[in-house]
PDB file of N, CA and C in Angstrom:
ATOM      1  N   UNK A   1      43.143 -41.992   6.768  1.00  0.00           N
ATOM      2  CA  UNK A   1      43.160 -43.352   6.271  1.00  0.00           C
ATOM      3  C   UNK A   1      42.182 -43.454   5.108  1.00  0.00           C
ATOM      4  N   UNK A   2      42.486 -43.831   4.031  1.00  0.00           N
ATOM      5  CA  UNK A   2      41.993 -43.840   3.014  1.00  0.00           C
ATOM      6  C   UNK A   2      41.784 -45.449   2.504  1.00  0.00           C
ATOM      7  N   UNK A   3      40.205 -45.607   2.283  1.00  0.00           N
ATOM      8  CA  UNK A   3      39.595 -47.453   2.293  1.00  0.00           C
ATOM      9  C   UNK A   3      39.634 -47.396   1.242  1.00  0.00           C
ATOM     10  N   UNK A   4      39.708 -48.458   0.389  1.00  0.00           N
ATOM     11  CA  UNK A   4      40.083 -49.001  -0.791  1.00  0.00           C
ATOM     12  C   UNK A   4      39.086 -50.395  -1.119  1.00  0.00           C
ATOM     13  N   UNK A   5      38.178 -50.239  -1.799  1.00  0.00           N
ATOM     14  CA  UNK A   5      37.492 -51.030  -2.071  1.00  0.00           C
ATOM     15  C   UNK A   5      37.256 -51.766  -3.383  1.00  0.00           C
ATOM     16  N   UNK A   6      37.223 -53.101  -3.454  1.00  0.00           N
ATOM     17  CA  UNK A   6      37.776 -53.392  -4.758  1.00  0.00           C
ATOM     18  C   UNK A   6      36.442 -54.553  -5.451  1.00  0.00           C
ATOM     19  N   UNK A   7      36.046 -54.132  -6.422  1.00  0.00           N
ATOM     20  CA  UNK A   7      34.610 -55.497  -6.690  1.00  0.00           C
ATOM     21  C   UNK A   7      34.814 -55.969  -7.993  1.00  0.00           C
ATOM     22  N   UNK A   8      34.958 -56.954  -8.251  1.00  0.00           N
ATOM     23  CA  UNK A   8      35.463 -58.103  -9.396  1.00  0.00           C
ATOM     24  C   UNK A   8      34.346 -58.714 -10.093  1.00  0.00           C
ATOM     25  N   UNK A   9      34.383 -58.034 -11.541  1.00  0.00           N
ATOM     26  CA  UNK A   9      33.133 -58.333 -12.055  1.00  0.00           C
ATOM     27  C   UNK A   9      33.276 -59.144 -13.243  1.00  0.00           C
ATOM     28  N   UNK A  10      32.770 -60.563 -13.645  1.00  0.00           N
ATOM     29  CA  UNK A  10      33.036 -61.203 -14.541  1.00  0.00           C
ATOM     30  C   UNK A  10      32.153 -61.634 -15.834  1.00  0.00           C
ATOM     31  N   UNK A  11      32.541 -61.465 -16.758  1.00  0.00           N
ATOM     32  CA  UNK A  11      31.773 -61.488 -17.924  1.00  0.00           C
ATOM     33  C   UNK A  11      32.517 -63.232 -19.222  1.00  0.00           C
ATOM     34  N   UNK A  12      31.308 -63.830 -18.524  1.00  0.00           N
ATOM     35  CA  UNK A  12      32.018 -65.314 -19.106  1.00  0.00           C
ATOM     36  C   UNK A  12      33.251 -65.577 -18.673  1.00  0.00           C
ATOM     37  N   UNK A  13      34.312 -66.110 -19.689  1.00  0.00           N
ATOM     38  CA  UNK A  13      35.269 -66.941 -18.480  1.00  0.00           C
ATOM     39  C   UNK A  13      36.677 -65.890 -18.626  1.00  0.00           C
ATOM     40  N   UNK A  14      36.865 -65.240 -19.890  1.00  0.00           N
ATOM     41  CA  UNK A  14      37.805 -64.453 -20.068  1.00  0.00           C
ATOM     42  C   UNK A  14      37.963 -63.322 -19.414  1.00  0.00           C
ATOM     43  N   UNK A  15      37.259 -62.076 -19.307  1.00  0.00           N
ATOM     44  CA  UNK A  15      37.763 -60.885 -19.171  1.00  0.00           C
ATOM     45  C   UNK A  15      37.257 -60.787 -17.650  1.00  0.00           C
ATOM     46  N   UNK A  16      37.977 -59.903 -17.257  1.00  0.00           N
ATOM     47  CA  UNK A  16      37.997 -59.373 -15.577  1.00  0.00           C
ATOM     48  C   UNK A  16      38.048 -58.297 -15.641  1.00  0.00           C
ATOM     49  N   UNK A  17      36.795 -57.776 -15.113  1.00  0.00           N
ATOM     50  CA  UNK A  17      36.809 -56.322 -14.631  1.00  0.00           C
ATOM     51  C   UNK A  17      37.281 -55.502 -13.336  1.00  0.00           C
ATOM     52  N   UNK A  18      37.603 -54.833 -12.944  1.00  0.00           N
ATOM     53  CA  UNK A  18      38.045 -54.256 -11.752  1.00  0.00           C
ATOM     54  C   UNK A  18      37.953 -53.034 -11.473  1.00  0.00           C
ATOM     55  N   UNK A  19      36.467 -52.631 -10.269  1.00  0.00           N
ATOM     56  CA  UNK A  19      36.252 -51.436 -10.249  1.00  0.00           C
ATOM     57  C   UNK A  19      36.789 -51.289  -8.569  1.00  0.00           C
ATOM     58  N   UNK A  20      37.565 -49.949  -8.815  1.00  0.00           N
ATOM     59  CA  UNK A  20      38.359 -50.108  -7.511  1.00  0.00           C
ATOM     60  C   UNK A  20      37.400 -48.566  -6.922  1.00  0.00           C
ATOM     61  N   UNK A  21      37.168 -48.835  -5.917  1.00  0.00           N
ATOM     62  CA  UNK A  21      36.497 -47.187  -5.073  1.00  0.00           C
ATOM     63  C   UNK A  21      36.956 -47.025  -4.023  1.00  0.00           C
ATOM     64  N   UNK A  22      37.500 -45.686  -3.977  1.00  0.00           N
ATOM     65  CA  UNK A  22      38.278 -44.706  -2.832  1.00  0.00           C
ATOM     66  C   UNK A  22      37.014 -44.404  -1.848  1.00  0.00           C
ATOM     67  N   UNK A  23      36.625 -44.425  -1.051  1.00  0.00           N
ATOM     68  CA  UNK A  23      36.021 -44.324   0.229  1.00  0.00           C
ATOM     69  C   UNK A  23      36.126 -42.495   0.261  1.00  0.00           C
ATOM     70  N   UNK A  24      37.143 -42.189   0.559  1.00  0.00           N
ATOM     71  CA  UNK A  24      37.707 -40.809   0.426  1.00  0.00           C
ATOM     72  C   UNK A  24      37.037 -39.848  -0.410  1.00  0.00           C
ATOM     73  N   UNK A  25      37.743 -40.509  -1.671  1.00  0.00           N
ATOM     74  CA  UNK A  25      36.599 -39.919  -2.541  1.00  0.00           C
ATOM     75  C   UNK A  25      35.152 -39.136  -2.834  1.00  0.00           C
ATOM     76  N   UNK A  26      34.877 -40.561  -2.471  1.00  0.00           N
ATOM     77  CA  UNK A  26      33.561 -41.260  -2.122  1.00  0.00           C
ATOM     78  C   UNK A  26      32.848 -39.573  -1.341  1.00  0.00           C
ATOM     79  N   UNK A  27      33.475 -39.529  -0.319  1.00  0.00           N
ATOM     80  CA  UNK A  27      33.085 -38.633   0.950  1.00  0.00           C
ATOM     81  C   UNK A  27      33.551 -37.368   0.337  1.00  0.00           C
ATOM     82  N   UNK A  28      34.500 -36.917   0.006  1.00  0.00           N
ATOM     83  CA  UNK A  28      34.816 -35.340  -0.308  1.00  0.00           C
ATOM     84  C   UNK A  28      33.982 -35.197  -1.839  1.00  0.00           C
ATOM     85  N   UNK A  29      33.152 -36.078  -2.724  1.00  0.00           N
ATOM     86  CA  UNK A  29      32.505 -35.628  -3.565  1.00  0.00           C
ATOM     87  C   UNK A  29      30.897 -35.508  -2.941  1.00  0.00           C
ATOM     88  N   UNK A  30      30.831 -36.419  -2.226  1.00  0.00           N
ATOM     89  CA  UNK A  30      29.655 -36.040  -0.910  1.00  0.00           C
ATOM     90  C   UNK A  30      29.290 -34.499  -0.644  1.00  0.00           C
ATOM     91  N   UNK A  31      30.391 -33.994   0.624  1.00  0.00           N
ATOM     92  CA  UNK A  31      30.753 -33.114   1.350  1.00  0.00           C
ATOM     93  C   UNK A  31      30.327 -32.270   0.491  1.00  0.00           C
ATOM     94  N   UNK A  32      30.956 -32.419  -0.858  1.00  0.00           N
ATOM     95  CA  UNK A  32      31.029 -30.856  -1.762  1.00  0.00           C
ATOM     96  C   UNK A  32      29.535 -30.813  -2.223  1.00  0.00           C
ATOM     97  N   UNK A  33      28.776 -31.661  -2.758  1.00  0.00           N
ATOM     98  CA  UNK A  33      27.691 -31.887  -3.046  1.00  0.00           C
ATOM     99  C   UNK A  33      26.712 -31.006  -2.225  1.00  0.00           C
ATOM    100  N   UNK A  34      26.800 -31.204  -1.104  1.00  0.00           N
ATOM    101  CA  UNK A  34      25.953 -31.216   0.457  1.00  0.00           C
ATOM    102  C   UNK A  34      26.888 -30.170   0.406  1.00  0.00           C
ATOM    103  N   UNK A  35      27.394 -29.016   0.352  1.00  0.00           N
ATOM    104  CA  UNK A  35      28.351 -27.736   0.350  1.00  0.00           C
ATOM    105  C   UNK A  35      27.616 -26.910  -0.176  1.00  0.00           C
ATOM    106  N   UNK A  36      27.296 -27.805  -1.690  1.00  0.00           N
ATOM    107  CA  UNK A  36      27.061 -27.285  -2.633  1.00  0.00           C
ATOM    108  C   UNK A  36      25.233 -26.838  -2.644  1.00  0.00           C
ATOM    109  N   UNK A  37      24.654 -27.972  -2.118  1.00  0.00           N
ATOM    110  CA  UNK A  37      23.356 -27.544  -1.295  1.00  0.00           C
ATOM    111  C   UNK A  37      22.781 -26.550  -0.915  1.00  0.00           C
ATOM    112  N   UNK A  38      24.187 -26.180   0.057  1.00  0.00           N
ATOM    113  CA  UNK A  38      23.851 -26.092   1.503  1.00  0.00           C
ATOM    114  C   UNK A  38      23.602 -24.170   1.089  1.00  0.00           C
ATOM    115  N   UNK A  39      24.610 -23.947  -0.269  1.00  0.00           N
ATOM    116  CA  UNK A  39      25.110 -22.966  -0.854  1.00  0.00           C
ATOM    117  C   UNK A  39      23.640 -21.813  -1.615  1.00  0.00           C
ATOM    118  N   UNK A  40      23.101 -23.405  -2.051  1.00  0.00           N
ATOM    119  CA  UNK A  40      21.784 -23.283  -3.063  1.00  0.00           C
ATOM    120  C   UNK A  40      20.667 -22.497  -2.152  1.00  0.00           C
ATOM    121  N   UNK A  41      20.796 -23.175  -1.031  1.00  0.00           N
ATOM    122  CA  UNK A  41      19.799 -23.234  -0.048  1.00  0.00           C
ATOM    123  C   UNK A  41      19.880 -21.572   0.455  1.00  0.00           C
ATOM    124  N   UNK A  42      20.706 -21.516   1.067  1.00  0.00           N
ATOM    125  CA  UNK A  42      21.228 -20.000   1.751  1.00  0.00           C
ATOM    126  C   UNK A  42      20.650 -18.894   0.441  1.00  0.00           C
ATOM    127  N   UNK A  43      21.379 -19.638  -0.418  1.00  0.00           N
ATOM    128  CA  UNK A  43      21.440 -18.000  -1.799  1.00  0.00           C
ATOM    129  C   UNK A  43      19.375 -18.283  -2.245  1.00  0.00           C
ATOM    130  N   UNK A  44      18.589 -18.961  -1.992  1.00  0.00           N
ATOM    131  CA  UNK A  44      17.452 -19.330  -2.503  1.00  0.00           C
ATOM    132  C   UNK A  44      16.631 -18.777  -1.012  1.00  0.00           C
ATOM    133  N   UNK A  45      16.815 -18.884  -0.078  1.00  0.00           N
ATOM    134  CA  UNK A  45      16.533 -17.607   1.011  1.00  0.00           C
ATOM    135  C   UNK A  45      16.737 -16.841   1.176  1.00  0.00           C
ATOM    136  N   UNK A  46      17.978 -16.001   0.762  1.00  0.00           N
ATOM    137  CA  UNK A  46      18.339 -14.744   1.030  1.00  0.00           C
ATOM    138  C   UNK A  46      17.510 -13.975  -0.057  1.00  0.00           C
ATOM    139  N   UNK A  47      16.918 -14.945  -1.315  1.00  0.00           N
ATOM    140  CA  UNK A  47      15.972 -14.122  -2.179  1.00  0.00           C
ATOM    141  C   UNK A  47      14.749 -14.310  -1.749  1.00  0.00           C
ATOM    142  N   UNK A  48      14.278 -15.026  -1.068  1.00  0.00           N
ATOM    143  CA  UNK A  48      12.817 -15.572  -0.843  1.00  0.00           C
ATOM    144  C   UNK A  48      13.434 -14.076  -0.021  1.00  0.00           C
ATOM    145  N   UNK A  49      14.124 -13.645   1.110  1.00  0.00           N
ATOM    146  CA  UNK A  49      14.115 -12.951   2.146  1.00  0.00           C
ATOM    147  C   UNK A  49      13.863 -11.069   1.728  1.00  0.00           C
ATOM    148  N   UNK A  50      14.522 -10.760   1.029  1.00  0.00           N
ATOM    149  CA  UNK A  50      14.574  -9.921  -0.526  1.00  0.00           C
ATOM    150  C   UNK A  50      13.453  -9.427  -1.005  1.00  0.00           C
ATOM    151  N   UNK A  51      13.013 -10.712  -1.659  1.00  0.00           N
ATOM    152  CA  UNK A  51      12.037 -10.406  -2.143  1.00  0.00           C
ATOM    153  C   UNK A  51      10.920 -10.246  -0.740  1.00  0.00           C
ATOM    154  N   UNK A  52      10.333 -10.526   0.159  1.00  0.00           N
ATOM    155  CA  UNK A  52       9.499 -10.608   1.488  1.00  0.00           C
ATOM    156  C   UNK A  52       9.463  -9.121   1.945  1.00  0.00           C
ATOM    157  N   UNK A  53      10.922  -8.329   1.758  1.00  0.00           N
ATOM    158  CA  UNK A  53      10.913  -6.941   2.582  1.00  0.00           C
ATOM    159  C   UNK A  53      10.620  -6.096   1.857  1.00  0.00           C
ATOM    160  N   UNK A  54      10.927  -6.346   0.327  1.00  0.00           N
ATOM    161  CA  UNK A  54      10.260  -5.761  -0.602  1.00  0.00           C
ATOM    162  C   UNK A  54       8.557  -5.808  -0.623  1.00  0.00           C
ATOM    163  N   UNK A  55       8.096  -6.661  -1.084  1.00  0.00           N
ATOM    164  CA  UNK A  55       6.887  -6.386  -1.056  1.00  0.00           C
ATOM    165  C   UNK A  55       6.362  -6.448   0.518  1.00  0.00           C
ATOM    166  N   UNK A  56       6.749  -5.612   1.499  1.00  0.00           N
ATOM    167  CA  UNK A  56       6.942  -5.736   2.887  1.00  0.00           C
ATOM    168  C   UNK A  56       6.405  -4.223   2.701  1.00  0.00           C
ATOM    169  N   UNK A  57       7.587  -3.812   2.149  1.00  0.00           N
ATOM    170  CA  UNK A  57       7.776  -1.942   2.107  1.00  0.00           C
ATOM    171  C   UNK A  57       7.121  -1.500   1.031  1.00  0.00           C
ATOM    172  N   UNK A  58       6.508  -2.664  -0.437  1.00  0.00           N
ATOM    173  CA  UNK A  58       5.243  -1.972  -1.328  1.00  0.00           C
ATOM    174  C   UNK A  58       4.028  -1.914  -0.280  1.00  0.00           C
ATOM    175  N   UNK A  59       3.668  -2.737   0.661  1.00  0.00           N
ATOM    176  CA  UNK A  59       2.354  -3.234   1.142  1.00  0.00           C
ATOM    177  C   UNK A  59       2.602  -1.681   2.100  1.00  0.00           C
ATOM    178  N   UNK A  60       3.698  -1.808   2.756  1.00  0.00           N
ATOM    179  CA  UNK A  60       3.483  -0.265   3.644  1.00  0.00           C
ATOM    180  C   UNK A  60       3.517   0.764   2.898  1.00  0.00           C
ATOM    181  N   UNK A  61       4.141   0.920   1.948  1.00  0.00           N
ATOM    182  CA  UNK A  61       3.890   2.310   1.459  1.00  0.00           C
ATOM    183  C   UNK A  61       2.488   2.361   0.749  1.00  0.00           C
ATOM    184  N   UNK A  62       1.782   1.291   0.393  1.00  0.00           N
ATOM    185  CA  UNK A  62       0.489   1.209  -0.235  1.00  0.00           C
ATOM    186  C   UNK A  62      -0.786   1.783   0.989  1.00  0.00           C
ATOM    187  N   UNK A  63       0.171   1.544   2.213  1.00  0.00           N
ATOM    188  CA  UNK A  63      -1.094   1.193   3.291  1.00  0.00           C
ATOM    189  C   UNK A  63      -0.772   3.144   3.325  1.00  0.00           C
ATOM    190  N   UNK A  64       0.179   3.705   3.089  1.00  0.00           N
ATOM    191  CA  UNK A  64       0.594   5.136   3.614  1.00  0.00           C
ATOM    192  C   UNK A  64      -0.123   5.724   2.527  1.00  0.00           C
ATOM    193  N   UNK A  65      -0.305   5.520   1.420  1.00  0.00           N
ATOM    194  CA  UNK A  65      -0.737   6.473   0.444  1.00  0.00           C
ATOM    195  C   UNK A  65      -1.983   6.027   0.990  1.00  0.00           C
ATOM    196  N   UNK A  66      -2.755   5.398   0.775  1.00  0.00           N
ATOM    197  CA  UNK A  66      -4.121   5.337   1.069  1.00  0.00           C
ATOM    198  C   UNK A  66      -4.708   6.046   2.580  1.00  0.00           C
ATOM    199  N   UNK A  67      -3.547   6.131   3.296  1.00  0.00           N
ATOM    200  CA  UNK A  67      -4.001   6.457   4.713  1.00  0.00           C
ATOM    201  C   UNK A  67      -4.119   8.344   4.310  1.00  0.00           C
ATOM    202  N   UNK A  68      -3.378   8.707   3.212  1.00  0.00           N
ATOM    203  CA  UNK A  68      -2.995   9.931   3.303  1.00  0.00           C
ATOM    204  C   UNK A  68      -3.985  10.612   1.986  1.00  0.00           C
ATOM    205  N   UNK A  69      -4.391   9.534   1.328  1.00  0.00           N
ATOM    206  CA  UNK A  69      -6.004   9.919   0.516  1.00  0.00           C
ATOM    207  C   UNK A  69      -6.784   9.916   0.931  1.00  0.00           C
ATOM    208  N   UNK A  70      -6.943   8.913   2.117  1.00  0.00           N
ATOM    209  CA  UNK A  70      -8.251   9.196   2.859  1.00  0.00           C
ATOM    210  C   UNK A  70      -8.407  10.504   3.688  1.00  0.00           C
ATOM    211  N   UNK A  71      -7.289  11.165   4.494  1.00  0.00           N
ATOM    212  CA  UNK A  71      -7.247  11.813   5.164  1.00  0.00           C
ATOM    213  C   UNK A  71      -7.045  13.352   4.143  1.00  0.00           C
ATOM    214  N   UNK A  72      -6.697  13.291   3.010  1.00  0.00           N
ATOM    215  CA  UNK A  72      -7.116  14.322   2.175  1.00  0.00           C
ATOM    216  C   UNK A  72      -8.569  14.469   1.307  1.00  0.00           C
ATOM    217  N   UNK A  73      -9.116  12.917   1.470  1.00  0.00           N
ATOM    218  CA  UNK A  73     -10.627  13.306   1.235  1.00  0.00           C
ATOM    219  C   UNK A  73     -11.368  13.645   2.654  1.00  0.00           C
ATOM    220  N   UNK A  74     -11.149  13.367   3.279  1.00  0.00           N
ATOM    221  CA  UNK A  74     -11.522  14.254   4.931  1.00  0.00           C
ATOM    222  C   UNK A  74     -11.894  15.232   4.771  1.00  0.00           C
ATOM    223  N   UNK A  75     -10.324  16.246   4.706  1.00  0.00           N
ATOM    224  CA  UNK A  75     -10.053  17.513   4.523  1.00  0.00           C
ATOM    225  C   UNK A  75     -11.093  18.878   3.624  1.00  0.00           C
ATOM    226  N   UNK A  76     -11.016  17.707   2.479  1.00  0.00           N
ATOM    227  CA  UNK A  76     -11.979  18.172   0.981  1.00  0.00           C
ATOM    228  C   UNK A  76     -13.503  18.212   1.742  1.00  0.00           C
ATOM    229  N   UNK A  77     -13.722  17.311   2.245  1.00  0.00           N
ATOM    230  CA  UNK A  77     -14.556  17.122   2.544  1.00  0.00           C
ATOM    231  C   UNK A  77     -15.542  18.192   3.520  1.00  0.00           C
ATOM    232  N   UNK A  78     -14.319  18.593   4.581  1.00  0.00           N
ATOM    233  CA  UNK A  78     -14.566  19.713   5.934  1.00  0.00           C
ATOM    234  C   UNK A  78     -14.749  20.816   5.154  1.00  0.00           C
ATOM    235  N   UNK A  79     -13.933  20.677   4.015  1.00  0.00           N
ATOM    236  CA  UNK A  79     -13.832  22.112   3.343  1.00  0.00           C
ATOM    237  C   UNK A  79     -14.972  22.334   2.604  1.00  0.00           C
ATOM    238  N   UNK A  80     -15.175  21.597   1.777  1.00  0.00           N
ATOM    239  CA  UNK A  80     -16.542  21.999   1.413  1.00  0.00           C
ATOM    240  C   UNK A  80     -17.627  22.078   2.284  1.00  0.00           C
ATOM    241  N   UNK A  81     -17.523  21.533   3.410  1.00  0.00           N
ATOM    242  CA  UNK A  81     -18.916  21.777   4.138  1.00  0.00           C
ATOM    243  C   UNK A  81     -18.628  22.898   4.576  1.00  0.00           C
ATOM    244  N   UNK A  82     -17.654  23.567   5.112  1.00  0.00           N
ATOM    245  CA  UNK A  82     -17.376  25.033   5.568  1.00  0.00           C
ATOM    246  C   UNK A  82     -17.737  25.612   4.152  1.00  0.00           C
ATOM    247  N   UNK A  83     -17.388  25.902   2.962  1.00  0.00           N
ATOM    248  CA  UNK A  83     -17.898  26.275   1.909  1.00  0.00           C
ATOM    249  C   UNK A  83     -19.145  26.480   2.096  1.00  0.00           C
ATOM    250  N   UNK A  84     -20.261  25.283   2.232  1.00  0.00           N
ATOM    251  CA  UNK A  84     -21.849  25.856   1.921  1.00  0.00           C
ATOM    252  C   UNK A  84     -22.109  26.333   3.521  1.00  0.00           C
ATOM    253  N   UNK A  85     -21.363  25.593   4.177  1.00  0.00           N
ATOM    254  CA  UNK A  85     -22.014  26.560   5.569  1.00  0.00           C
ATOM    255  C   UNK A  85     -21.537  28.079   5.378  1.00  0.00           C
ATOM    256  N   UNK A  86     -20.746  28.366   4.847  1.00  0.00           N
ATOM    257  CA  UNK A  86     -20.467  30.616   4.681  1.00  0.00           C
ATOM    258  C   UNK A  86     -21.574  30.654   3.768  1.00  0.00           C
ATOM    259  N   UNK A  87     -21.774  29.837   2.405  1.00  0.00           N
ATOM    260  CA  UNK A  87     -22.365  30.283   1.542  1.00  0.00           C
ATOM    261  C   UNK A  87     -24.021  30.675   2.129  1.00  0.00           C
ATOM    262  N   UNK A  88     -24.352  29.122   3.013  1.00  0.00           N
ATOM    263  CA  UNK A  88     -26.051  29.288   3.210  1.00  0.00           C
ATOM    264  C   UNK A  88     -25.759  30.503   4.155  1.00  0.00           C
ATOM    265  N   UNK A  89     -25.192  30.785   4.878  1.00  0.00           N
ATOM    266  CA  UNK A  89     -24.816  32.102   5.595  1.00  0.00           C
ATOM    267  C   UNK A  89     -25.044  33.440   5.191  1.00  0.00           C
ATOM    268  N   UNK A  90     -24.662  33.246   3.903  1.00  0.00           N
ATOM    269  CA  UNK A  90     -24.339  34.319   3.334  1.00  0.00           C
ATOM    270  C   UNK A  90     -25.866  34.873   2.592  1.00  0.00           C
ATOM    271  N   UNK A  91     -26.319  33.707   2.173  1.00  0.00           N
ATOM    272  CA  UNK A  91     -27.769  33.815   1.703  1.00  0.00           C
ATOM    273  C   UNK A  91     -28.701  34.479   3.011  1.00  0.00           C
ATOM    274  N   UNK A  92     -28.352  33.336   3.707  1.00  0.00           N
ATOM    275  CA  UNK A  92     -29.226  33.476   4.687  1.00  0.00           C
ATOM    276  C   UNK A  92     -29.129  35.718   5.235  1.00  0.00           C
ATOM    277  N   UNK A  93     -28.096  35.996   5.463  1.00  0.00           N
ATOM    278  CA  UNK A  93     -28.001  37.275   5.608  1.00  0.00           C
ATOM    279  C   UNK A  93     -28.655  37.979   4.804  1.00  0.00           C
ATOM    280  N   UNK A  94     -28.244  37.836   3.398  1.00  0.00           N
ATOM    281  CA  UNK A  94     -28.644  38.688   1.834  1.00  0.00           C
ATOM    282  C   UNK A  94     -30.185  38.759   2.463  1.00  0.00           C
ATOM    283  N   UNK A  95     -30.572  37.414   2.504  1.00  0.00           N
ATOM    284  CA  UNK A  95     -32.549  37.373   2.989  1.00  0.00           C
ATOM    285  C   UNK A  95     -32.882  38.116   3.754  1.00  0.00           C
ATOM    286  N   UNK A  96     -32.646  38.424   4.757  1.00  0.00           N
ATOM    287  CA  UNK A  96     -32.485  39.612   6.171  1.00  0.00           C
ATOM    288  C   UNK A  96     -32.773  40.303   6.015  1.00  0.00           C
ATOM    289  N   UNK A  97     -31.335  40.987   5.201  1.00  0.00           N
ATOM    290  CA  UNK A  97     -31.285  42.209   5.284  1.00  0.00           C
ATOM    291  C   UNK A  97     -32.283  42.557   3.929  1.00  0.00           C
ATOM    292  N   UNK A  98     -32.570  41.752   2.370  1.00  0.00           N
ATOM    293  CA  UNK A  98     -33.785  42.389   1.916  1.00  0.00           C
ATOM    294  C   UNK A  98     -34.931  42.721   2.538  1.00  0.00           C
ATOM    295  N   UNK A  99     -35.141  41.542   3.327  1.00  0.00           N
ATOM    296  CA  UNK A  99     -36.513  41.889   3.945  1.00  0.00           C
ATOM    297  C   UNK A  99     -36.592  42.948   4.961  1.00  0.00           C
ATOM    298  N   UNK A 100     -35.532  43.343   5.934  1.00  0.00           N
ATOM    299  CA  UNK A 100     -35.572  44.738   6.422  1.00  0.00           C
ATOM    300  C   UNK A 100     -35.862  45.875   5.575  1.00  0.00           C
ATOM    301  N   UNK A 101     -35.144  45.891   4.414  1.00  0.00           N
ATOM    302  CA  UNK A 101     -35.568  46.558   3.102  1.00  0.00           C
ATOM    303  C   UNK A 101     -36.952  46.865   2.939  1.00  0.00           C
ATOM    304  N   UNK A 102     -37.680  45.714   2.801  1.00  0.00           N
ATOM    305  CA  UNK A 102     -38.826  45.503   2.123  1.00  0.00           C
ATOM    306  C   UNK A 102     -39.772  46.077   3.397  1.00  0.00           C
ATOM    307  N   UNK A 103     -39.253  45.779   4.612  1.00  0.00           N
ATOM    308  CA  UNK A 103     -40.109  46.786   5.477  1.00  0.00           C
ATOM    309  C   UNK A 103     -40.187  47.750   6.107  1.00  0.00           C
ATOM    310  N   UNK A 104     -39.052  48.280   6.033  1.00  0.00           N
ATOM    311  CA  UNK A 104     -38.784  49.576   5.662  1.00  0.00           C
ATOM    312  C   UNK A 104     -39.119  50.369   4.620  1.00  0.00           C
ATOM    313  N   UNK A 105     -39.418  49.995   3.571  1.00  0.00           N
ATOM    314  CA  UNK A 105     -40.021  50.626   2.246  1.00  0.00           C
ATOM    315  C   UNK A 105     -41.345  50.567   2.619  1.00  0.00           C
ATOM    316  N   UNK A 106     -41.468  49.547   3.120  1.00  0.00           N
ATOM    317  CA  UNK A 106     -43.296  49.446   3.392  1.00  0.00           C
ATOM    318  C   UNK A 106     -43.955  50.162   4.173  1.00  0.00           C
ATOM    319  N   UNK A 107     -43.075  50.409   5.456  1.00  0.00           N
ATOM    320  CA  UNK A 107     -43.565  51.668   6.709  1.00  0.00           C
ATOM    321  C   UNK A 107     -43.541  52.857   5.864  1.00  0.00           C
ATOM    322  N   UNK A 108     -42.450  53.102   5.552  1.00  0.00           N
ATOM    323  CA  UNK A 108     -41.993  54.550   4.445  1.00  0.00           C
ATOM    324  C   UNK A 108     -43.115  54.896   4.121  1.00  0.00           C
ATOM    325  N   UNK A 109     -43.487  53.938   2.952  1.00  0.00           N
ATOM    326  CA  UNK A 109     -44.514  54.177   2.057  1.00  0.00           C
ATOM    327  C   UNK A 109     -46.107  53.743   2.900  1.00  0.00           C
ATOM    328  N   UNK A 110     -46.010  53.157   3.784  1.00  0.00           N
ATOM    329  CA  UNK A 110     -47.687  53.504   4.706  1.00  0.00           C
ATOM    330  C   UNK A 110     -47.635  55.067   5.061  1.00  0.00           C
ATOM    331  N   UNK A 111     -46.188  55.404   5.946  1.00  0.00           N
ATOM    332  CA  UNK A 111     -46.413  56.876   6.907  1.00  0.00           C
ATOM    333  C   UNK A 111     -46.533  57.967   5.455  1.00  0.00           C
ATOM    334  N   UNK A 112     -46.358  57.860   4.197  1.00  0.00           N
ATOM    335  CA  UNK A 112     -46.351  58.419   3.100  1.00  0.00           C
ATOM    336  C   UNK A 112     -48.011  58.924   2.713  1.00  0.00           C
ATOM    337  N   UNK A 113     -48.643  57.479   2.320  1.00  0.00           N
ATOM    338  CA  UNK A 113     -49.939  57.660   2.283  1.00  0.00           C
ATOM    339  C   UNK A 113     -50.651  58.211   2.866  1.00  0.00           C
ATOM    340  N   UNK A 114     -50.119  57.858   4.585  1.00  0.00           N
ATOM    341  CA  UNK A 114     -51.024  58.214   5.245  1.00  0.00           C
ATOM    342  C   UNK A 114     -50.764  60.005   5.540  1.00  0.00           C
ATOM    343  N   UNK A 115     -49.728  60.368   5.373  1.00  0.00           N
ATOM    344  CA  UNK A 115     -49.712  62.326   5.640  1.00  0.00           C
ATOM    345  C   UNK A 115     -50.373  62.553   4.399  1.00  0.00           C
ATOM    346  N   UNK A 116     -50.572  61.990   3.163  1.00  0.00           N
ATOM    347  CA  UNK A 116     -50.863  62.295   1.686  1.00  0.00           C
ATOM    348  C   UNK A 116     -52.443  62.162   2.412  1.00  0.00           C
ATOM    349  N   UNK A 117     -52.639  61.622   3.025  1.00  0.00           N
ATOM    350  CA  UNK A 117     -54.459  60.923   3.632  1.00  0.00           C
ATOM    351  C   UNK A 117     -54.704  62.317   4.010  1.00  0.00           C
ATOM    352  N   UNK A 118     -53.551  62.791   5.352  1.00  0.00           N
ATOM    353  CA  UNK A 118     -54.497  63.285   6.305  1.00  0.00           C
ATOM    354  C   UNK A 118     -54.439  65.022   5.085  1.00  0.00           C
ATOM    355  N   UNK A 119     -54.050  65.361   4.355  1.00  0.00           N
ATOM    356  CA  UNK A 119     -53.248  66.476   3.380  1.00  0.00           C
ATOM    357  C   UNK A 119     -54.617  66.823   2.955  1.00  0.00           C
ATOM    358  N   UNK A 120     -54.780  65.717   2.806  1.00  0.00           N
ATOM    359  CA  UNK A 120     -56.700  66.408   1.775  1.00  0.00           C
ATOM    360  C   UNK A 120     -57.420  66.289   2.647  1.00  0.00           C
TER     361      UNK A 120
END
């Protein structure tokens, strides 16, 4: 059923206006409007949504690289301390064994003197 509405508008005594409005109308330019919304709305979330998983999956992959620099400055880190721990090691030995050297040369050279002592 389609309403028909009719409003009679007068301008001094001559002319008659007549604006006639479909009800119908009225409503299916509504509907489409509010369609048309409804359309805006959906397609204006599905980017808000879009865009959200995106910088969803920058923020995680940001959180992964950093988890995986830190854990390679760790690494660097163990490694170099194993580095000076062989190295002071290594010193530390070199020292040792000179000084066994050094007293060993030193007995050498006392039991030396001393047969050179008892000789004369």
């Amino acid at each position: 059923m389609v309403e028909r509405y009719v409003c009679v508008a007068r301008q001094g005594l001559e002319s008659v206006q007549r604006v006639v409005h479909f009800r119908a109308e009225r409503l299916s330019r509504v509907r489409k409007m509010v369609e048309a919304m409804e359309k805006y709305r959906a397609r204006q979330m599905e980017g808000l949504q879009a865009k959200y998983t995106r910088r969803m999956q920058m923020v995680e992959q940001l959180r992964l690289s950093y988890s995986s620099q830190a854990e390679k400055f760790r690494d660097y880190r163990a490694a170099q301390m194993e580095h000076m721990s062989s190295h002071l090691e290594n010193i530390r030995e070199n020292y040792n064994q000179q000084m066994q050297r050094v007293r060993e040369y030193g007995s050498r050279r006392a039991e030396q003197l001393w047969e050179s002592y008892e000789r004369q």
